[in-house]
Structures are given as structure tokens and as C-alpha cells.
N, C-alpha and C. Protein backbone atom coordinates (compact mmCIF):
# COMPACT_ATOMS: atom_id res chain seq x y z
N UNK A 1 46.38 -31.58 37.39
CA UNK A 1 46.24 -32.99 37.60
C UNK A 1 46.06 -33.69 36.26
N UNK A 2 46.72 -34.75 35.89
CA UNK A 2 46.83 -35.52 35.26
C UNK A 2 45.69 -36.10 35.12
N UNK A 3 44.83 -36.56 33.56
CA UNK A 3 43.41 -37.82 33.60
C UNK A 3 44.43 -38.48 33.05
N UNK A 4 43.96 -39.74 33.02
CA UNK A 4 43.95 -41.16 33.03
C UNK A 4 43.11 -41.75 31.75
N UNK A 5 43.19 -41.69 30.59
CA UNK A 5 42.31 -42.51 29.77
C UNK A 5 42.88 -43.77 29.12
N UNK A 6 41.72 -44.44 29.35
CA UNK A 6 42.41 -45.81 29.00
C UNK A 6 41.57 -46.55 27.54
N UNK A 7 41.86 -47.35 26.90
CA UNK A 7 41.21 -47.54 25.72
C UNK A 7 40.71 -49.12 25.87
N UNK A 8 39.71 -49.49 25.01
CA UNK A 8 39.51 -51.26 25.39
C UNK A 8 38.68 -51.30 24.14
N UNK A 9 38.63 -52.50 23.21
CA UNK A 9 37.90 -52.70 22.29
C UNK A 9 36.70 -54.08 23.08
N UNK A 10 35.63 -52.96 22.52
CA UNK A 10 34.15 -53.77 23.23
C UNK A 10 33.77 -55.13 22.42
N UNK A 11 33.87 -55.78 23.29
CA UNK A 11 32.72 -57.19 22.65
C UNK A 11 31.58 -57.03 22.24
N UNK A 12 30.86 -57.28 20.62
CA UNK A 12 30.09 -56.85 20.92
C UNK A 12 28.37 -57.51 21.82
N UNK A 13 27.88 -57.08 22.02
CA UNK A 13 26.42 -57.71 22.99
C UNK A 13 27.12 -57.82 24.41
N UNK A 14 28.15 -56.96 24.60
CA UNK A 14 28.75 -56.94 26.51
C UNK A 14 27.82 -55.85 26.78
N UNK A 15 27.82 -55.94 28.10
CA UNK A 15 27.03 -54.87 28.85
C UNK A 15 27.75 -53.30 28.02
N UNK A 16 29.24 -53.31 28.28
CA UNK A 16 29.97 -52.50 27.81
C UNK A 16 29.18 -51.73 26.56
N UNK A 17 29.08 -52.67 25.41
CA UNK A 17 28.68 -52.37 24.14
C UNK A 17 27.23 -51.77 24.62
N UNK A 18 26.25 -52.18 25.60
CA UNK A 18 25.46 -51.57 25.37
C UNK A 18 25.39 -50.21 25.94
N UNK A 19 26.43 -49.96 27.23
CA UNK A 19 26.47 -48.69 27.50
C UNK A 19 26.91 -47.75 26.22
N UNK A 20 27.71 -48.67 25.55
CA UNK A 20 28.44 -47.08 24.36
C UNK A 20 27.44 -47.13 22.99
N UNK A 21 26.36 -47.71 22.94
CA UNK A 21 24.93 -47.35 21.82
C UNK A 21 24.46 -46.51 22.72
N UNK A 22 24.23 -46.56 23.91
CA UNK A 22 23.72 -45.75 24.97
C UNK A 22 24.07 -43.77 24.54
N UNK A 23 25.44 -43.91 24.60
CA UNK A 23 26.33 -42.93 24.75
C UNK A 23 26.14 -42.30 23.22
N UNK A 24 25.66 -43.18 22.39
CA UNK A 24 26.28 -43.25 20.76
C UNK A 24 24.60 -42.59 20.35
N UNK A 25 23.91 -43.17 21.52
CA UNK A 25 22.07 -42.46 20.95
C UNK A 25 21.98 -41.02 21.71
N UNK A 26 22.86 -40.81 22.87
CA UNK A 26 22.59 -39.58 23.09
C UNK A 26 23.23 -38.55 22.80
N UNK A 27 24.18 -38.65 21.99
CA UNK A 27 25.34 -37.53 21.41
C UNK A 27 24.95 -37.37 19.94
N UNK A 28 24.81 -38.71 19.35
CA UNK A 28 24.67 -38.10 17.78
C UNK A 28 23.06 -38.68 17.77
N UNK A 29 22.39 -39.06 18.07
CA UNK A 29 21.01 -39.61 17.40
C UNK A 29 20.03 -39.08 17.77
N UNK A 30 20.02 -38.60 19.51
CA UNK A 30 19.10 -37.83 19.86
C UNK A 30 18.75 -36.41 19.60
N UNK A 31 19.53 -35.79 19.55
CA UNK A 31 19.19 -34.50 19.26
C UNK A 31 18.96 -34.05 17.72
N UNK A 32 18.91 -35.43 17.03
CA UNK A 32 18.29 -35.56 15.65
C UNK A 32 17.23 -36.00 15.13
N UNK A 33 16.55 -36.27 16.85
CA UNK A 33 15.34 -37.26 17.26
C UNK A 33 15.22 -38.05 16.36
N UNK A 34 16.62 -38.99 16.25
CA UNK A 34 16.79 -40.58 15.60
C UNK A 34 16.76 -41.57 16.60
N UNK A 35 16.97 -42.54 16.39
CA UNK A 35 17.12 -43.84 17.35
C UNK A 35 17.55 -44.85 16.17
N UNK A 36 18.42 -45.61 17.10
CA UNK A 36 18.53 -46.88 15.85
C UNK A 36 17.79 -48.00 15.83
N UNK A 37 17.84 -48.45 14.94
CA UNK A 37 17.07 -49.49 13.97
C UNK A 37 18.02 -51.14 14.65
N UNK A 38 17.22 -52.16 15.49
CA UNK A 38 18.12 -53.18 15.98
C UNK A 38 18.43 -53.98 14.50
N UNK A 39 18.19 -53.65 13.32
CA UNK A 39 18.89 -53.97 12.16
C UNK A 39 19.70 -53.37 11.82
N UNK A 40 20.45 -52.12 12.25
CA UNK A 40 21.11 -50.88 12.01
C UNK A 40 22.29 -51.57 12.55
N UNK A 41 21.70 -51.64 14.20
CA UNK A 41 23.06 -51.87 15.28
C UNK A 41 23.44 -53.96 14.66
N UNK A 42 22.94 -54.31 14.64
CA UNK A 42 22.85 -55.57 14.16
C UNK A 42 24.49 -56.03 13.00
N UNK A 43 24.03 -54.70 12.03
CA UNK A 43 25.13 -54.82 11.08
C UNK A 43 26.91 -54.56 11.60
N UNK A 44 26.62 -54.15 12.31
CA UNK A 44 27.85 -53.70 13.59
C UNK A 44 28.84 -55.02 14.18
N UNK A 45 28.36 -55.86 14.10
CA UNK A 45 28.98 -57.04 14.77
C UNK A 45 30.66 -57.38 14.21
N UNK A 46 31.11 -56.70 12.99
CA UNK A 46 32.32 -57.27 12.75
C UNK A 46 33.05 -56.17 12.66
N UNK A 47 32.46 -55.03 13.19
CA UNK A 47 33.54 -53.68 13.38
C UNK A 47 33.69 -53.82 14.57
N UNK A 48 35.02 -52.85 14.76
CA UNK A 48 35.38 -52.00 15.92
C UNK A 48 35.54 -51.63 16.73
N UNK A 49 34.61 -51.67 17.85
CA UNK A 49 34.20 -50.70 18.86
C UNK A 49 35.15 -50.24 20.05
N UNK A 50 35.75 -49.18 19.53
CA UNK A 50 37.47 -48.46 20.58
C UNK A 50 35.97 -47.84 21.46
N UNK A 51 36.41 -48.01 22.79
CA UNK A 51 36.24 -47.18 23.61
C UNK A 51 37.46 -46.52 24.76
N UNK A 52 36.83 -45.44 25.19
CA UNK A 52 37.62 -44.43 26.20
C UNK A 52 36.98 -44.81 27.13
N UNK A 53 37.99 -45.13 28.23
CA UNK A 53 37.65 -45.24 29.70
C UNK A 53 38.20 -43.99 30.60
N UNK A 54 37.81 -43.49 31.57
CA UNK A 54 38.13 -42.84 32.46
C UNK A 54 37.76 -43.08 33.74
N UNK A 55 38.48 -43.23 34.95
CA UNK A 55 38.49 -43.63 36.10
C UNK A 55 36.90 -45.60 36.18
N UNK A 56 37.26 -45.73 35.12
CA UNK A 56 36.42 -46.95 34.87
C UNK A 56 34.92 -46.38 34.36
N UNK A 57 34.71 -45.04 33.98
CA UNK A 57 33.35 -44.93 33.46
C UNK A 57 33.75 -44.56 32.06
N UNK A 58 32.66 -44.94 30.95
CA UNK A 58 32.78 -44.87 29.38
C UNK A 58 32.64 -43.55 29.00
N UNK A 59 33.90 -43.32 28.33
CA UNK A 59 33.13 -41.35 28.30
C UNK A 59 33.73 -41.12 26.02
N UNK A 60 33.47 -41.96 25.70
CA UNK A 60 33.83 -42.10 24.21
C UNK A 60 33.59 -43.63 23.57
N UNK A 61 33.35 -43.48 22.53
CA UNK A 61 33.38 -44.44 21.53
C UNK A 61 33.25 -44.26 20.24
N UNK A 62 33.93 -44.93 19.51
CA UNK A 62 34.55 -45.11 17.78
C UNK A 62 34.21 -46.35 17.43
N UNK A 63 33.43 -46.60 16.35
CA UNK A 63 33.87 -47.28 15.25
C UNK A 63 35.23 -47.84 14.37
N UNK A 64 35.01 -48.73 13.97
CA UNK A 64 35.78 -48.55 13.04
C UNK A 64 35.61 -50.05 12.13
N UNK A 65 35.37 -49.48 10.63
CA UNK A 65 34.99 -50.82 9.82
C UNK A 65 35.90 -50.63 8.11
N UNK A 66 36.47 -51.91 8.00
CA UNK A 66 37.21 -51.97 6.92
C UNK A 66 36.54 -51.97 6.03
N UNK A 67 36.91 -51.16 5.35
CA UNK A 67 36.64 -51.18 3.30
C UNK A 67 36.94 -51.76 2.45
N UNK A 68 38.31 -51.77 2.77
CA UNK A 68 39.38 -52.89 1.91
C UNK A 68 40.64 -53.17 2.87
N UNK A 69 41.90 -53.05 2.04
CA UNK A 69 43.14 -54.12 2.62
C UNK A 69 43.77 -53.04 3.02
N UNK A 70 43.27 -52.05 2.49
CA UNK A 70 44.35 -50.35 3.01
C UNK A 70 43.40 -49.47 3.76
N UNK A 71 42.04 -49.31 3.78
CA UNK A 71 41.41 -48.73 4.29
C UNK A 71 40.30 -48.75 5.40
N UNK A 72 40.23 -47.63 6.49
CA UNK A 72 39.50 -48.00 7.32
C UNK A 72 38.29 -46.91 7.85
N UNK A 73 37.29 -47.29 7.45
CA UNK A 73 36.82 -45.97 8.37
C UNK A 73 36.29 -45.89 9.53
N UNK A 74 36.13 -44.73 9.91
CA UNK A 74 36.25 -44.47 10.99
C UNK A 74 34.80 -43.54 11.34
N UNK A 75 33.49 -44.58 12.27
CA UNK A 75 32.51 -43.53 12.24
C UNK A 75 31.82 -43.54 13.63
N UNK A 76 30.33 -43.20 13.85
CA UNK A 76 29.85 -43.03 15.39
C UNK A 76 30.57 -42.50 16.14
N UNK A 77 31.69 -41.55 15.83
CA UNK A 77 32.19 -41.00 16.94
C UNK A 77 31.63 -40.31 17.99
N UNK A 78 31.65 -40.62 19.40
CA UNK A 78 31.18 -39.68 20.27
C UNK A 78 31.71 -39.53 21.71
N UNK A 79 31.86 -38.26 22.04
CA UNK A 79 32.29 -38.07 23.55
C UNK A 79 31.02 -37.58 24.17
N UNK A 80 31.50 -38.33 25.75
CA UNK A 80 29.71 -37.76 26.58
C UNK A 80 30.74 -36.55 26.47
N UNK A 81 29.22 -35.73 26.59
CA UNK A 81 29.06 -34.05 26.75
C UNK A 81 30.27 -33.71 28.19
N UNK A 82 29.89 -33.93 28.42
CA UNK A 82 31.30 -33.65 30.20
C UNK A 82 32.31 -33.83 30.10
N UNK A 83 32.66 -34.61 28.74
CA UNK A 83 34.09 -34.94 28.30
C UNK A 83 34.71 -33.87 26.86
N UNK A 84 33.45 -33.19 26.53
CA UNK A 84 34.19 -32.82 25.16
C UNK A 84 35.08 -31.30 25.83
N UNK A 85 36.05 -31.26 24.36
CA UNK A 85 36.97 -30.03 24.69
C UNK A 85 38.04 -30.64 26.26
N UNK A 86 38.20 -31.43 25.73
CA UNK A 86 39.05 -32.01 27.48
C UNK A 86 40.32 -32.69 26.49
N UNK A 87 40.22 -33.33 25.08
CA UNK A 87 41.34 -34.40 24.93
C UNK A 87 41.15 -35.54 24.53
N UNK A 88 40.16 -35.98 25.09
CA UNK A 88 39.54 -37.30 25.28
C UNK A 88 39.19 -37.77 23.74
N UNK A 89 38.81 -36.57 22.49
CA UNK A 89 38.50 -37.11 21.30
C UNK A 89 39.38 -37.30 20.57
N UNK A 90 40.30 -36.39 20.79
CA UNK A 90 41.45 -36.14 20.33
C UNK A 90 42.64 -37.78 20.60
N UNK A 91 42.82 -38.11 21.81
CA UNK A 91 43.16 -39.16 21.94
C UNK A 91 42.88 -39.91 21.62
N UNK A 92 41.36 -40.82 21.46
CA UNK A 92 40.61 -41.47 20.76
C UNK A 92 40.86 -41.24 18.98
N UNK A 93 40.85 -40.45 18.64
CA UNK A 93 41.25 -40.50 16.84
C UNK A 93 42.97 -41.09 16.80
N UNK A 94 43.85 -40.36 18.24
CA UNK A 94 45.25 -41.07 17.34
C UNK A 94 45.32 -42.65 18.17
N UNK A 95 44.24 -42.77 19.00
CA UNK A 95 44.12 -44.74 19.23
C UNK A 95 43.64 -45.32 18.33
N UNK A 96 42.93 -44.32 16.83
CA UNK A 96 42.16 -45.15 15.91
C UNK A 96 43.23 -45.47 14.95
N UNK A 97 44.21 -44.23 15.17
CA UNK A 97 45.08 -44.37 13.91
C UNK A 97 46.41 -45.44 14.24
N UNK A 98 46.67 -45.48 15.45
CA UNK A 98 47.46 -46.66 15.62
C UNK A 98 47.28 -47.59 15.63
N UNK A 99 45.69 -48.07 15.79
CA UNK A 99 44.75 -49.56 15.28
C UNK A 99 45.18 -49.41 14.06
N UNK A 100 45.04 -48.64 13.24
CA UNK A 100 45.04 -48.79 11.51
C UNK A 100 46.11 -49.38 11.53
N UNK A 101 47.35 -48.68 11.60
CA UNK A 101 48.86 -48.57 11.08
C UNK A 101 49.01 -49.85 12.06
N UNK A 102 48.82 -50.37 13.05
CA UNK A 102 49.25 -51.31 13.34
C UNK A 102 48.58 -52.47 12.92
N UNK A 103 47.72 -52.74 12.01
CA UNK A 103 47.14 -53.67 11.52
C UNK A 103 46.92 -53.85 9.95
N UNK A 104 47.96 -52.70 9.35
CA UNK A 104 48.43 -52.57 7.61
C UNK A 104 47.06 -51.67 7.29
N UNK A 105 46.74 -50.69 7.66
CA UNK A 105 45.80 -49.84 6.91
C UNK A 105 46.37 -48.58 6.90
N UNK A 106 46.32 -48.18 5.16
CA UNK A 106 46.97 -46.75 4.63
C UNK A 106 46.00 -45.37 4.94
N UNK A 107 44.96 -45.78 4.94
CA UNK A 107 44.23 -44.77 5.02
C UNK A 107 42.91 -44.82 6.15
N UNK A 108 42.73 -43.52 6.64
CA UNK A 108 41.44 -43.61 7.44
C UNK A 108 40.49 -42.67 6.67
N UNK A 109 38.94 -43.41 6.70
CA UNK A 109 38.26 -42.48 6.11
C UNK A 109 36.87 -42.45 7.08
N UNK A 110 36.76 -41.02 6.86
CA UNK A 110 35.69 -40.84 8.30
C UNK A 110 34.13 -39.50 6.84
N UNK A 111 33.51 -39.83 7.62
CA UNK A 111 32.46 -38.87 7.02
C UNK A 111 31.65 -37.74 8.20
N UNK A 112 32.24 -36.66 8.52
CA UNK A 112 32.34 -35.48 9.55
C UNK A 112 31.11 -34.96 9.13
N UNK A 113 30.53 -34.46 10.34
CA UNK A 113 29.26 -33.27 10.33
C UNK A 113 30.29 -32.19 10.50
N UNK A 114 29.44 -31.38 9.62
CA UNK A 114 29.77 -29.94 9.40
C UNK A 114 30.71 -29.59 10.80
N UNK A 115 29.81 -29.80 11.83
CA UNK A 115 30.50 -29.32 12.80
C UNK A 115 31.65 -29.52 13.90
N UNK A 116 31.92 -30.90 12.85
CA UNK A 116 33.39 -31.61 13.20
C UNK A 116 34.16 -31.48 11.96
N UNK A 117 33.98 -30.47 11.13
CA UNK A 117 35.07 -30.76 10.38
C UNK A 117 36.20 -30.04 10.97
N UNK A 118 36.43 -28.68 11.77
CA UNK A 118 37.22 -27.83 12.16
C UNK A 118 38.46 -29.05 13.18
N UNK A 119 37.49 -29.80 14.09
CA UNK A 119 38.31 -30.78 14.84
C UNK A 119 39.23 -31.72 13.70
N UNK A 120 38.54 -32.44 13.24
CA UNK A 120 39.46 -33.20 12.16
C UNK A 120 40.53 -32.55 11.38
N UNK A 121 39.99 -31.56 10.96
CA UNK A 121 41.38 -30.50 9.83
C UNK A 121 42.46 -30.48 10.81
N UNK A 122 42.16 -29.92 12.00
CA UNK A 122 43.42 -29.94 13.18
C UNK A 122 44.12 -30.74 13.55
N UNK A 123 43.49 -32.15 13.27
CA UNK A 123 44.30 -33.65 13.59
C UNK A 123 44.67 -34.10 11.71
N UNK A 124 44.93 -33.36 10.60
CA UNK A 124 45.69 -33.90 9.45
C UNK A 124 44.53 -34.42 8.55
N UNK A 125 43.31 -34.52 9.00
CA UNK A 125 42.28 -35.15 7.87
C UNK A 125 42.12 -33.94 6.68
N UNK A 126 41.74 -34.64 5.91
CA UNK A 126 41.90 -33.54 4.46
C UNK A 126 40.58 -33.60 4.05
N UNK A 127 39.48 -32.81 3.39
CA UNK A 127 38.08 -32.57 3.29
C UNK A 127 38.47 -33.15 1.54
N UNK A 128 37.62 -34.06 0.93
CA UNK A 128 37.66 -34.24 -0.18
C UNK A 128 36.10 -34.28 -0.80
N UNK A 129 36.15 -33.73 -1.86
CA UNK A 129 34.96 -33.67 -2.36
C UNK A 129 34.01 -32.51 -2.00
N UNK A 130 32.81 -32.88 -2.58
CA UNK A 130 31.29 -31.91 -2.20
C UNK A 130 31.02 -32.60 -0.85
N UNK A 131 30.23 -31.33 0.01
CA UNK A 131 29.64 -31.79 0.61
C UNK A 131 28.12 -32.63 0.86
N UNK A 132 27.57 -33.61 1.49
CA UNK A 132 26.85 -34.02 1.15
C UNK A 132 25.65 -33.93 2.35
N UNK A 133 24.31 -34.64 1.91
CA UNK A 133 24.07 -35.03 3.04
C UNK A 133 23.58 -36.34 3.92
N UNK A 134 23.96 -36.49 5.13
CA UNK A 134 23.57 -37.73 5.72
C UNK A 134 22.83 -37.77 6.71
N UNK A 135 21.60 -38.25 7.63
CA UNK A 135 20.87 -38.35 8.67
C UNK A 135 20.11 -37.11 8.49
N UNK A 136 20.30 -36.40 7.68
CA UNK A 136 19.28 -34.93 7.79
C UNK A 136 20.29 -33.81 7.86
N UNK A 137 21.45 -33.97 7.62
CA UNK A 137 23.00 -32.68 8.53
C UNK A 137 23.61 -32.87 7.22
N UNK A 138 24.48 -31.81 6.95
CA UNK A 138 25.18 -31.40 5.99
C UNK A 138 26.67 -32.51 6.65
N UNK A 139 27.37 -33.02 5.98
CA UNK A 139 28.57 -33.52 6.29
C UNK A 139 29.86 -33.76 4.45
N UNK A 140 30.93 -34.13 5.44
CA UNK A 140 31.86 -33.66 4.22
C UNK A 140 33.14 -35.19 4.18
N UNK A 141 33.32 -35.47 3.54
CA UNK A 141 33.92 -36.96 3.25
C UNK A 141 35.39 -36.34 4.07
N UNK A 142 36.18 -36.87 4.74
CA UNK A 142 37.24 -36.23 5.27
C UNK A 142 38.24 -37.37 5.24
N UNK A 143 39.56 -37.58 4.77
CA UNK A 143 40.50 -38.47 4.44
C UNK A 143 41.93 -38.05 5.54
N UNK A 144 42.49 -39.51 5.97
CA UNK A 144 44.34 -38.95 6.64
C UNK A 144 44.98 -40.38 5.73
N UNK A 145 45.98 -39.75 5.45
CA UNK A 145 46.90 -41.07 4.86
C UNK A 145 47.64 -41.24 5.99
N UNK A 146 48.20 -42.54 6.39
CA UNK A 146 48.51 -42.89 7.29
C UNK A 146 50.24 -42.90 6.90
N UNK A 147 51.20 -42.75 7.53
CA UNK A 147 52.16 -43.20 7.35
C UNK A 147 52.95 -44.13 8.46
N UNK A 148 53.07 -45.08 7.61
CA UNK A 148 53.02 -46.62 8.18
C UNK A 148 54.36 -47.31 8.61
N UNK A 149 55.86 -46.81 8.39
CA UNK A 149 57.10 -46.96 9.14
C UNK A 149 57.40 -46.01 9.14
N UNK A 150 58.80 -46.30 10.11
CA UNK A 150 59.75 -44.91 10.59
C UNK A 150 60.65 -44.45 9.76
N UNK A 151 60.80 -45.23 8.80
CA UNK A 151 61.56 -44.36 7.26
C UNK A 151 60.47 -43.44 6.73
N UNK A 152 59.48 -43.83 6.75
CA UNK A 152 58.43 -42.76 5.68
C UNK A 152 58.39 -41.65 6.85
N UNK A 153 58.49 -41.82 7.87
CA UNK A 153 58.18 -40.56 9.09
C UNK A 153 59.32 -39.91 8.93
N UNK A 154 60.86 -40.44 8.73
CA UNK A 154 61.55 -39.55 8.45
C UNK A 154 61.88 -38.96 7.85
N UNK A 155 61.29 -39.08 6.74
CA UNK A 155 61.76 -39.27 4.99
C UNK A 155 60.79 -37.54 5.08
N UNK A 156 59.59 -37.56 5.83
CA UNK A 156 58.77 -36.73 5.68
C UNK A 156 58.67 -35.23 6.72
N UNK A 157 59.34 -35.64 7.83
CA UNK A 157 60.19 -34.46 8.70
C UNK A 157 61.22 -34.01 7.58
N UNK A 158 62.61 -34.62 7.01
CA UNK A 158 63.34 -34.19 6.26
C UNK A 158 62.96 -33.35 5.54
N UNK A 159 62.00 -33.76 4.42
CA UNK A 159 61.30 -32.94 3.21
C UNK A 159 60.89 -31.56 4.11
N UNK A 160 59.87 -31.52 4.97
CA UNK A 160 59.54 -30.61 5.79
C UNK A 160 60.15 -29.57 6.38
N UNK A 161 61.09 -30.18 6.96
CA UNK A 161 62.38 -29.30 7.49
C UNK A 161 63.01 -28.24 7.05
């Protein structure tokens, strides 16, 4: 059987938005016994917020906040627990990357816990640098260049080929 995921960018202060801080405190913050700071979530207001829908319940949400005129990153990722290993994140990273490319951004830049770097390497992100640390967890700067028309896509199967 076929799922159904559907994508919607949250307003933010909708009920919506508050279910996916909801989702966003119990995947990455809790089990780091963090919580956020309403000055934390506050700064949030001019990014992002992709969410995953499934049969109308929220089962993902992404970030995403510009750097500059080419770059975007990409952070808070999280799938509820019942959803991971299903697709659902996986889909969600190439809805982030067609936000980029469809809105002139060359690059996505995300900053992975250790234990997402294996997922990202598999979807084209490239590990640059030392690793560092953030929230208390070892994590590693992780980069995708985007390629942004269908000449550069072909130009780059060819070479490949």
C-alpha cells in the first residue's frame, strides 16, 4: 500500500506551528533534557517551517533559514518516532531541496548529529570540516550543491556516464 505524504509550509504562531515545536521538543530536545528558550523559538519567525503531513496528522518538520543569496540551511529536522526508517525523511530533505532550487539557492547547508550523518551521505551531502560540538552531541557541518537547471543535470549524467 501506497502512503500519502503531503508537504505545507507552517505559519508561524498556527496551531500547526505549535504542534511541530511539539514534535521538534520530543525528537531532538528531549532526550537531551533541553527545552527551548521562547527567545530561541522567537528568532524563528522568518524561516521555513516544511512540514510532512500524513493522512492529515504531522509526522515531520524542517527548517529552513537563508544565509545569503545562494545559500540555505537546513536545520530542526525531525520525524515522530513511528515515522522514522519509512521515507518520510528522506522525502522531506528532497522537498527542502526543491524549495532551494526553486527559489535560486546553490547550496544547502545542514549541521548533522553524529548519528545522522550516515542518512545525509546517502542523500549527496558531503561532511566538510572537523567535527564539532553543539547542544552537548558531537555533530559534523554537512554541505549538497544544488544543481539548479536541466543543462547542468545533463551536462553531469554525461560526464558520469
Amino acid at each position: 500500500m501506497s502512503r500519502t505524504i503531503s508537504f505545507k509550509i507552517l505559519n508561524f504562531g498556527s496551531a500547526e506551528h505549535a504542534a511541530s515545536i511539539a514534535l521538534r521538543h520530543d525528537i531532538l530536545r528531549k532526550p537531551l533534557s533541553l527545552s527551548f528558550l521562547k527567545e530561541e523559538l522567537d528568532t524563528e519567525h522568518d524561516q521555513i517551517h516544511l512540514a510532512a503531513f500524513e493522512e492529515g496528522r504531522l509526522t515531520g518538520i524542517m527548517l529552513l533559514k537563508k544565509l545569503s543569496n545562494s545559500i540555505i540551511k537546513m536545520r530542526q529536522v525531525a520525524v515522530d518516532e513511528k515515522m522514522q526508517g519509512t521515507g518520510t525523511g528522506t522525502k522531506m530533505v528532497e522537498q527542502a531541496e526543491n524549495y532551494a532550487r526553486d527559489n535560486g539557492f546553490s547550496t544547502i547547508e545542514l549541521h548533522a548529529r553524529n548519528t545522522a550523518v550516515p542518512f545525509y551521505l546517502r542523500l549527496g551531502y558531503l561532511k566538510e570540516g572537523a567535527e564539532f560540538e553543539e547542544v552537548g552531541i558531537p555533530h559534523s557541518l554537512m554541505l549538497k550543491h544544488l544543481l539548479t537547471n536541466s543543462f547542468a543535470v545533463l551536462a553531469v549524467k554525461k560526464y558520469c556516464l
